[in-house]
Protein backbone atom coordinates (compact mmCIF):
# COMPACT_ATOMS: atom_id res chain seq x y z
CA UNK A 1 107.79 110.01 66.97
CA UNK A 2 105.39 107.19 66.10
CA UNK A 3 106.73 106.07 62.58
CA UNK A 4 107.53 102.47 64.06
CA UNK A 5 103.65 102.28 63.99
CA UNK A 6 102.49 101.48 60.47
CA UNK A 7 98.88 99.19 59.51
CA UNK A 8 98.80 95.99 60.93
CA UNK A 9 101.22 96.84 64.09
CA UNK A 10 100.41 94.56 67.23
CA UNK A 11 100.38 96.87 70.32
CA UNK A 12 100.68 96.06 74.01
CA UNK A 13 99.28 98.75 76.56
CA UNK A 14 100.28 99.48 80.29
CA UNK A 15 98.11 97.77 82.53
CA UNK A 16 95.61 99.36 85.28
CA UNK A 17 96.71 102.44 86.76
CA UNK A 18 99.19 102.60 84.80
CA UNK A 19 97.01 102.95 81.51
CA UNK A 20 99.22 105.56 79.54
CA UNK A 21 96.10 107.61 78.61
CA UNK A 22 97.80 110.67 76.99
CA UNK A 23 100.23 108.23 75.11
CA UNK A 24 97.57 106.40 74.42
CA UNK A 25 95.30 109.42 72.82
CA UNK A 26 98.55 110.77 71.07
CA UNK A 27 98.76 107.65 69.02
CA UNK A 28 95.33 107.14 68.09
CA UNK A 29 95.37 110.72 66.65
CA UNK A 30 98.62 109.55 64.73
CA UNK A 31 97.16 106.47 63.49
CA UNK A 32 94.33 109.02 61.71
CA UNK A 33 96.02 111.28 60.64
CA UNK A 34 98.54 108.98 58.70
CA UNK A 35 95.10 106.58 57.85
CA UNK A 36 96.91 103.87 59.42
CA UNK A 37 94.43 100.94 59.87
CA UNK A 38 94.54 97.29 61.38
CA UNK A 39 96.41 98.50 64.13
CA UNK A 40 95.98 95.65 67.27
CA UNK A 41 95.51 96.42 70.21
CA UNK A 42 96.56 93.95 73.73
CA UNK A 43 95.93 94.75 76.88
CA UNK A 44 94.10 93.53 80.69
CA UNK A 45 92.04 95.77 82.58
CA UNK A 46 92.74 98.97 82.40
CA UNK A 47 92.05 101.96 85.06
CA UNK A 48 90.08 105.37 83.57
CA UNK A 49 89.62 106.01 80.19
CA UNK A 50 90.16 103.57 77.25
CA UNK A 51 90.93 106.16 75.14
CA UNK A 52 91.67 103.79 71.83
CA UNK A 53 87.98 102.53 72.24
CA UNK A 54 86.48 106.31 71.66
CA UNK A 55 84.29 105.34 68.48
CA UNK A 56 85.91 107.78 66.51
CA UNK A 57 89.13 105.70 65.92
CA UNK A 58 87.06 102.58 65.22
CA UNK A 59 88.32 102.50 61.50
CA UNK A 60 91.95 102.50 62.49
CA UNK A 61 92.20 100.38 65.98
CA UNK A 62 91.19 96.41 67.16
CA UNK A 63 91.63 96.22 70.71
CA UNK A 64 91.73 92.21 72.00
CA UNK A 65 91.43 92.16 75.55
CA UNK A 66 92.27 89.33 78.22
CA UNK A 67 90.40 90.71 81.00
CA UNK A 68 87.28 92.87 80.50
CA UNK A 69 87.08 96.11 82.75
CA UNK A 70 83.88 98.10 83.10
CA UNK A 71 85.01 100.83 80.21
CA UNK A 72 85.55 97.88 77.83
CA UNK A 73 81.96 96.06 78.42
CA UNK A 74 80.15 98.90 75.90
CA UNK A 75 82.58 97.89 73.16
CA UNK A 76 82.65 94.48 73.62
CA UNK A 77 78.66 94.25 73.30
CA UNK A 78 79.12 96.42 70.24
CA UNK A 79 81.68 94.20 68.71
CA UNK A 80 84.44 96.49 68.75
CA UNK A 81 86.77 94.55 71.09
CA UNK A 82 87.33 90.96 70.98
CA UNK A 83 87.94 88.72 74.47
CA UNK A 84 90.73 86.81 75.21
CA UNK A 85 90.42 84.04 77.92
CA UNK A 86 93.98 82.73 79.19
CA UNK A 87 94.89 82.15 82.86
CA UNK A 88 96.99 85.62 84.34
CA UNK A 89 99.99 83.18 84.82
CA UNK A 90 100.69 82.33 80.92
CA UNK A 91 99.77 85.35 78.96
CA UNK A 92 103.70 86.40 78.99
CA UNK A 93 104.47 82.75 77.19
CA UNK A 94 101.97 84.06 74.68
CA UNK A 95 104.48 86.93 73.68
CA UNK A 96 107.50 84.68 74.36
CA UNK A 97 105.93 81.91 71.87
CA UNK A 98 105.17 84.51 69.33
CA UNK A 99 101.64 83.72 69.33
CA UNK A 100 101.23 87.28 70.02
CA UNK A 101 103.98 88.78 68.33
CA UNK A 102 104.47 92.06 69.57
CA UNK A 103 105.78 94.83 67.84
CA UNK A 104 105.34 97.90 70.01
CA UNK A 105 104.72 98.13 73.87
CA UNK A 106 103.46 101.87 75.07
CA UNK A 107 103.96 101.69 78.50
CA UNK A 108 104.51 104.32 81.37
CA UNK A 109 107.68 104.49 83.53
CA UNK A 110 108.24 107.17 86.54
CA UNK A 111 111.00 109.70 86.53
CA UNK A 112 115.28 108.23 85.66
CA UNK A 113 117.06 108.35 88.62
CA UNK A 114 121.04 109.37 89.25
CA UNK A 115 121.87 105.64 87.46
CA UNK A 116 119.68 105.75 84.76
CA UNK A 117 116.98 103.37 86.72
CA UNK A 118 113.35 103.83 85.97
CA UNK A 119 110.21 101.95 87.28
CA UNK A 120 106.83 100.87 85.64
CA UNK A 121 104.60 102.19 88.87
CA UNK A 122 102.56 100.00 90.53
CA UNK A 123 101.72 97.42 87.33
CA UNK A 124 104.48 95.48 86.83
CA UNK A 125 102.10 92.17 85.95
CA UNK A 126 102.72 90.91 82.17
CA UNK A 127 103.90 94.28 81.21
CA UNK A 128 107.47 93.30 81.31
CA UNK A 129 106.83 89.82 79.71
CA UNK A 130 105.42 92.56 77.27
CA UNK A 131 108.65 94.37 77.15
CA UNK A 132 111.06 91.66 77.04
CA UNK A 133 109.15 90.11 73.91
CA UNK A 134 108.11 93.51 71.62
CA UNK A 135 110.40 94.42 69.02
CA UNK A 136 109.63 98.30 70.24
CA UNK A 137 108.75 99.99 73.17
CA UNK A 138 107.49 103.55 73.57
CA UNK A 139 107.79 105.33 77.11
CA UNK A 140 105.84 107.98 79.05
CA UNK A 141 107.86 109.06 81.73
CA UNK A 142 106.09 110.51 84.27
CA UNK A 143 107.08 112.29 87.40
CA UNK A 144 104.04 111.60 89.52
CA UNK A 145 104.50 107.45 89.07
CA UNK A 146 105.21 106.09 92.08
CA UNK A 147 108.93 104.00 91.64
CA UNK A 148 108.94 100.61 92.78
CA UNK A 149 111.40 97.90 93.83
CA UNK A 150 111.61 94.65 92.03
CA UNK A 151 110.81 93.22 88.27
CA UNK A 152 109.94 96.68 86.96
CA UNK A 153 113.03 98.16 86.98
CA UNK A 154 114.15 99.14 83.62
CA UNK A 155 117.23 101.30 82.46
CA UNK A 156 116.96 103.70 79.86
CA UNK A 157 118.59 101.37 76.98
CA UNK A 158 115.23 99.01 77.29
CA UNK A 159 113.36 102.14 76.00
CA UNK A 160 113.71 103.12 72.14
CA UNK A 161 111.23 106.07 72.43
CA UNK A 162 110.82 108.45 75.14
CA UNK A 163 107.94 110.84 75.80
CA UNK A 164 107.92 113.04 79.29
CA UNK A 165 104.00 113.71 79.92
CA UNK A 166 103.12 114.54 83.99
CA UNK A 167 99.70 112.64 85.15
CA UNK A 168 97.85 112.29 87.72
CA UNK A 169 97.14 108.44 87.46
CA UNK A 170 94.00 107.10 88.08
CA UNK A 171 93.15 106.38 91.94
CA UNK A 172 90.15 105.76 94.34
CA UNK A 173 89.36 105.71 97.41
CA UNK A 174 88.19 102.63 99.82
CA UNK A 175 84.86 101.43 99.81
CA UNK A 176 83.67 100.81 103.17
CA UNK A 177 82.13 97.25 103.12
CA UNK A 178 78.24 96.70 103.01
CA UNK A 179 76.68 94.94 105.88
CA UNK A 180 76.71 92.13 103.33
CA UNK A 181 80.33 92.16 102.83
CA UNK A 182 81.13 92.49 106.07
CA UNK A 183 79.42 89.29 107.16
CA UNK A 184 81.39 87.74 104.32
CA UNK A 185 84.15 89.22 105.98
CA UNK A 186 84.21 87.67 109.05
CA UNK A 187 83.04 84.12 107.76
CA UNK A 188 87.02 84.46 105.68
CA UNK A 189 88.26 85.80 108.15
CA UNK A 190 87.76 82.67 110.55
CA UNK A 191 89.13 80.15 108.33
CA UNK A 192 92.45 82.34 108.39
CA UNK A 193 95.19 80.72 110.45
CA UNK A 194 98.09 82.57 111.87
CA UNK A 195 101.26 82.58 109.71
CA UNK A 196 99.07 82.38 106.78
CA UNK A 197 99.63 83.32 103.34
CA UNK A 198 97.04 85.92 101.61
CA UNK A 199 96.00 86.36 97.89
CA UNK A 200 93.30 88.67 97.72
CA UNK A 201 91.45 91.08 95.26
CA UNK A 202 89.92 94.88 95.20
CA UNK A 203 86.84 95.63 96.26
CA UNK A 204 84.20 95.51 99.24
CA UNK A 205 84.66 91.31 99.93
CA UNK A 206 88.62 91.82 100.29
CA UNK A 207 88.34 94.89 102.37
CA UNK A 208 85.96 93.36 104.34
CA UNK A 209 88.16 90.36 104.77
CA UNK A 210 91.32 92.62 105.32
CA UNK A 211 89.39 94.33 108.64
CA UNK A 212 88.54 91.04 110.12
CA UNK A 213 91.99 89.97 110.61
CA UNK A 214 93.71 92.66 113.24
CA UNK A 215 93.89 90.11 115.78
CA UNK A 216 96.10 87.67 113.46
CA UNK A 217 99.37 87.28 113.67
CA UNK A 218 102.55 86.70 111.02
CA UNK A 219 100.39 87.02 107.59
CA UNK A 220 102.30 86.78 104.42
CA UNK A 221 101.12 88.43 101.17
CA UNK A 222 101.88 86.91 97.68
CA UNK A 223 99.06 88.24 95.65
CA UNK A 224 97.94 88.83 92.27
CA UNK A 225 97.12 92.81 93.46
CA UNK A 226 96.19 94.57 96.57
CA UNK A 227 94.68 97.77 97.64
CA UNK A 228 94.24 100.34 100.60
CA UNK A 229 93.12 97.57 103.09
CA UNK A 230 96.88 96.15 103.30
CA UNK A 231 98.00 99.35 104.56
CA UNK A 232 96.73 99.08 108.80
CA UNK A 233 97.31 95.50 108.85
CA UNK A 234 101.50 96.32 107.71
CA UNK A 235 101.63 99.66 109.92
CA UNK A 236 99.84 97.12 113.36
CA UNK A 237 102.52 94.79 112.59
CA UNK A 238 99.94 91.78 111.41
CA UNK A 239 101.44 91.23 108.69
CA UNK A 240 105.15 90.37 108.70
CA UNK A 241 105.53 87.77 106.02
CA UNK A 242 107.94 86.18 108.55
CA UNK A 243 106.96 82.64 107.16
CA UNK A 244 106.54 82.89 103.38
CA UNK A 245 109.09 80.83 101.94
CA UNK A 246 109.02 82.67 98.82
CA UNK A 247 110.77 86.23 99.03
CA UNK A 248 110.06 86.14 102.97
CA UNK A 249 110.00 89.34 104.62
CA UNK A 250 108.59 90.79 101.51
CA UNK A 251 105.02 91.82 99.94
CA UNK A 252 104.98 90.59 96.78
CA UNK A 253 102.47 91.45 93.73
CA UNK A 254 101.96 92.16 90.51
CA UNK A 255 100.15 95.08 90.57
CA UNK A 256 98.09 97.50 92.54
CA UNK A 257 95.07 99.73 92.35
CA UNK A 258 93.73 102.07 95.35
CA UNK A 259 94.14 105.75 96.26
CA UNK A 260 96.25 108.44 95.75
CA UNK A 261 97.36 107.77 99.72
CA UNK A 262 98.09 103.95 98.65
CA UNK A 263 100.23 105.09 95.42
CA UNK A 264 102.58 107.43 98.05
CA UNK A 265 103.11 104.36 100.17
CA UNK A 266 104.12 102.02 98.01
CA UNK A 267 106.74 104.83 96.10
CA UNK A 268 110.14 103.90 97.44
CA UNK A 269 108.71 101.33 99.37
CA UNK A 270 111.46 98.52 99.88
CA UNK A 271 108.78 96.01 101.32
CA UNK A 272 107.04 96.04 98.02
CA UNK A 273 108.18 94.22 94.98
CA UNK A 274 106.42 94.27 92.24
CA UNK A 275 106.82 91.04 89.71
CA UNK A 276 105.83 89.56 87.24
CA UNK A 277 102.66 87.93 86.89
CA UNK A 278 104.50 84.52 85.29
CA UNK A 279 106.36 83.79 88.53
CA UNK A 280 103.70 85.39 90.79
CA UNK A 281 100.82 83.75 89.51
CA UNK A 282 102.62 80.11 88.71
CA UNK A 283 101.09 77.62 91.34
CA UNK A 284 104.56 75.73 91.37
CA UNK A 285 105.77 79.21 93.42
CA UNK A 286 102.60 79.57 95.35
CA UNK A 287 102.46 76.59 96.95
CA UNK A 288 105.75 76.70 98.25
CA UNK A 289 104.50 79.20 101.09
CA UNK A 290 102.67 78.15 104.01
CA UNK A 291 98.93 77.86 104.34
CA UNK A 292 98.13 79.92 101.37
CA UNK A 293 94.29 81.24 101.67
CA UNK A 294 93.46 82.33 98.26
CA UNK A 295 90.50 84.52 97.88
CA UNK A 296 88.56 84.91 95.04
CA UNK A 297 84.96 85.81 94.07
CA UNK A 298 82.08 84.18 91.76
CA UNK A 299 79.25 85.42 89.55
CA UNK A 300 77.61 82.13 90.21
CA UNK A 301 78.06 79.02 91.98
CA UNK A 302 76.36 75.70 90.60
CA UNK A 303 75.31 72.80 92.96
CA UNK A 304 78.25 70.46 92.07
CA UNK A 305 81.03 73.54 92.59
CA UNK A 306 80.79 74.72 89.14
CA UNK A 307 82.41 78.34 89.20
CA UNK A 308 81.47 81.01 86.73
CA UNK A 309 83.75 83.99 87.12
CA UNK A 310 83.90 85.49 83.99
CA UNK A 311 80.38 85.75 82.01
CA UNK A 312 76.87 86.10 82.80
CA UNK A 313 75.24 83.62 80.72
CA UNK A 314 77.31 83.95 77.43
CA UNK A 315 77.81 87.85 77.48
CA UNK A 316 81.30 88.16 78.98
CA UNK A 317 81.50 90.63 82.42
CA UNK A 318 85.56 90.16 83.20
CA UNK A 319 87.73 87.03 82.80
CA UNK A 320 89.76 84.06 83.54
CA UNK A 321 92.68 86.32 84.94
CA UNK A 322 94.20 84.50 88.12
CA UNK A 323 92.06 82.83 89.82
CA UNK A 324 92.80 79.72 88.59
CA UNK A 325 96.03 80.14 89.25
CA UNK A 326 95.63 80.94 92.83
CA UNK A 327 92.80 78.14 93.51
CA UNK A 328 95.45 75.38 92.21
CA UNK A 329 98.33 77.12 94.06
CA UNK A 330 96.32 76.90 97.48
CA UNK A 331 94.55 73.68 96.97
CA UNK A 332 98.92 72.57 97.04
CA UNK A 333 100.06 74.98 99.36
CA UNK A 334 100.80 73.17 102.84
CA UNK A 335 97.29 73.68 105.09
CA UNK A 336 96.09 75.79 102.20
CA UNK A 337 92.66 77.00 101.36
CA UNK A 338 91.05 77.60 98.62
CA UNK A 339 88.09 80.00 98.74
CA UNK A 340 85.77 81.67 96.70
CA UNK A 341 83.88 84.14 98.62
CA UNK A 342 80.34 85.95 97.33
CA UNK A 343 76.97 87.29 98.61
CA UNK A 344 74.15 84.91 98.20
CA UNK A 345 71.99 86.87 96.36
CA UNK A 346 72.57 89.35 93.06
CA UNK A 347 71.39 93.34 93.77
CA UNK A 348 68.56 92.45 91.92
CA UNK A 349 67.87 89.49 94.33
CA UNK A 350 68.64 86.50 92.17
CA UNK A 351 70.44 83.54 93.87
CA UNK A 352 74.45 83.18 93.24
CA UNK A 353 73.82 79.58 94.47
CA UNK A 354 71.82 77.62 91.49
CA UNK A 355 71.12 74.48 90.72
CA UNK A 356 72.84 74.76 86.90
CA UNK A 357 74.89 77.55 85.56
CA UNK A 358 72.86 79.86 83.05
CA UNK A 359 73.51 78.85 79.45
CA UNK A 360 76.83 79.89 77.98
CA UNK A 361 78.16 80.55 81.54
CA UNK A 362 81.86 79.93 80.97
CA UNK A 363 83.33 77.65 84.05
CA UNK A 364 86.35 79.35 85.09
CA UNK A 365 87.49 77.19 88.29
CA UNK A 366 86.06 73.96 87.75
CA UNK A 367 84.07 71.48 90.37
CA UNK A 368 87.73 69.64 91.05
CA UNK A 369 89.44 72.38 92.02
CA UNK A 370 87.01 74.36 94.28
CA UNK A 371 86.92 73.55 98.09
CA UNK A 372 85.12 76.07 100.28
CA UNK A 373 82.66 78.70 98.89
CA UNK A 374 81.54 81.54 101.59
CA UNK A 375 77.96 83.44 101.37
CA UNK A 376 77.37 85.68 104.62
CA UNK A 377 75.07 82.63 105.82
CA UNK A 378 78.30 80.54 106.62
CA UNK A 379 80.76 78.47 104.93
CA UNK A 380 80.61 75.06 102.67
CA UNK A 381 83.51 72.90 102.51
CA UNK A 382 83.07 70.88 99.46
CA UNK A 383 86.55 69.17 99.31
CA UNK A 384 85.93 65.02 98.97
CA UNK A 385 82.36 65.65 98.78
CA UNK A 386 79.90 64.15 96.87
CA UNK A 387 77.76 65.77 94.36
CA UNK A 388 75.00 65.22 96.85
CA UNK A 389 77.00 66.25 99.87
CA UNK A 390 78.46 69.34 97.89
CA UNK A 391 74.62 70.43 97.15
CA UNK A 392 73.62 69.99 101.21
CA UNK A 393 76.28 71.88 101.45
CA UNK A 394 75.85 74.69 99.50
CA UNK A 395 72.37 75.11 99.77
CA UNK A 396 73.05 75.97 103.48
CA UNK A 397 74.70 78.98 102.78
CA UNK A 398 72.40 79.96 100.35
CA UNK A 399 69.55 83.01 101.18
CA UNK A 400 67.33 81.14 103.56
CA UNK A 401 64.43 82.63 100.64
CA UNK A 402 65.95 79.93 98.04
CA UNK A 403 66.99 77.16 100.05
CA UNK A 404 63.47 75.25 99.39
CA UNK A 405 63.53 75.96 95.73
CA UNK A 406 67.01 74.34 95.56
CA UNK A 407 66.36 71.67 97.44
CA UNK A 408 64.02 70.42 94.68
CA UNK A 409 66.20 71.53 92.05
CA UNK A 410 69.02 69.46 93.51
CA UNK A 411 66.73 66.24 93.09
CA UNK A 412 68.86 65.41 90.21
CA UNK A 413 72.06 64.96 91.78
């Protein structure tokens, strides 16, 4: 089944929820059984287990990953997988290029229909740059993917190998947003027009942002992903998309991650299309739609609009992935805004807002791109600002507790 895969193979893996764990596990087994070694992993995030990171195939596997999930950070501090930073938009040019030169991509499709049609589920993203560019790829069809409209169609002669395995994919539910978030929420929510376009993320900040808006009208979505919180804004008729200019009428992404309840929506759901993250996340596309408010969130914010994103001092948490993309795409977009929304304060009470990033913070969206940053103590506008201005500014939205202490730190500016 697996003899394509010999020592030194370069291996792409389905992204998200569409991690093909029992693929996955079946050839890890094969790889030690046959004492195959050097075998590279690629992949992004990926939903539930990372099954090739289990420490007993640690002789046979490298995994290089280009955005850091929560069941990758063990290994990474361990040195068993390595980091990739690259912008979400360009990682398929680095399989086109043959910079990564692909030889296998294990992916997971949902059932063939009548025609011969199959879908990649709800992860679309750089998977099919994936596709397009390995010399192999290896399928797990499963009936319980949801099938999707757009870029992840495939037919059956895309596929050399085909596996049938039935999985529940990995799903969970909505977090309902802090008191925190909520307050964040709002303070987004306000600087959304009507007719706007919306890039958001997962989590308690975009759900929180997502609730605030039932008393807009015509919103567009052209996002990176989306979850759950999409769902009662489409069914109250907020969002229509009526004035997106690219694929209007339409909710475009690359990829989603939410409940089992979100998965049954989106299957054979014609206002979805799923594409890939090259034309998604390329700023020439997203500023061709109206008003685009992209938000994205921060580990920490310096005083001049530095934006780390991706590490915590030097130890990396996530990555680049595409906020960068977004930001620029905005920051062009006609009566676009660019926005980076956070609490003020870490859970353990340290500021977000400092006066200089911690050493070997990694700046992910750098002082010339950012324009308004959003604590639940307001919103700073730091477009055509000074470094002066932008610290007045930011400081002001900063926990009232360490607004005096960065006032003195911001002395230097």
């Amino acid at each position: 089944m697996f003899e394509r895969i010999k020592s030194n193979t370069n291996i792409f893996l389905h992204t998200a929820a569409c991690n093909p764990i029992p693929l996955v596990e079946k050839v890890c087994d094969y790889l030690v059984e046959n004492n195959i070694s050097n075998v590279r992993f690629y992949h992004l995030h990926l939903e539930g287990e990372a099954v090739h990171l289990r420490e007993k195939y640690v002789n046979h596997v490298e995994t290089n990953c280009f955005f850091i999930g929560k069941n990758a950070r063990k290994a990474l501090a361990e040195g068993r997988l390595s980091y990739i930073p690259v912008f979400l938009s360009e990682i398929g040019r680095l399989f086109e290029d043959r910079v990564i030169d692909l030889d296998v991509a294990l992916i997971q499709v949902s059932s063939f229909d009548k025609r011969g049609l199959t879908t990649l589920g709800p992860a679309v993203d750089v998977t099919i740059d994936a596709i397009d560019n390995a010399k192999s790829t290896i399928a797990m069809v499963n009936s319980k993917l949801p099938r999707v409209y757009g870029d992840g169609v495939l037919r059956r002669e895309q596929i050399d190998q085909i596996i049938e395995i039935d999985f529940e994919i990995p799903s969970h539910q909505l977090v309902a947003p802090s008191e925190t978030s909520e307050l964040i929420g709002r303070n987004v929510a306000n600087l959304i027009e009507d007719g706007a376009t919306l890039q958001m993320g997962i989590g308690e900040i975009p759900n929180a942002v997502l609730s605030n808006l039932h008393h807009h009208r015509d919103l567009g979505i052209h996002t990176e992903m989306f979850s759950d919180g999409l769902i009662p804004l489409i069914e109250s008729g907020v969002i229509t998309n009526r004035y997106k200019k690219v694929h209007p009428h339409k909710i475009i992404s690359s990829f989603s991650v939410g409940s089992k309840e979100l998965y049954e929506y989106i299957n054979d759901n014609p206002l979805m299309h799923f594409m890939s993250a090259s034309f998604i996340n390329d700023p020439r596309v997203i500023m061709k739609n109206p008003k685009v408010c992209a938000i994205n969130s921060a580990i920490e914010v310096d005083l001049t609009g530095q934006v780390c994103a991706d590490s915590i001092g030097p130890r990396i948490y996530s990555g680049v992935g595409g906020q960068v993309d977004f930001i620029r795409g905005a920051y062009l977009s006609p009566g676009g805004k660019p926005i980076i929304a956070m609490p003020s304060r870490t859970k353990s009470c340290a500021s977000k807002i400092v006066a200089k990033l911690k050493d070997g913070a990694g700046v992910v969206t750098s002082r010339a791109h950012v324009d308004y940053i959003v604590t639940e103590f307001g919103v700073a506008s730091l477009r055509g600002k000074s470094l002066k201005q932008r610290a007045q500014e930011l400081i002001k939205i900063a926990h009232p507790d360490d607004r005096e202490r960065l006032e003195k730190e911001s002395f230097y500016l």
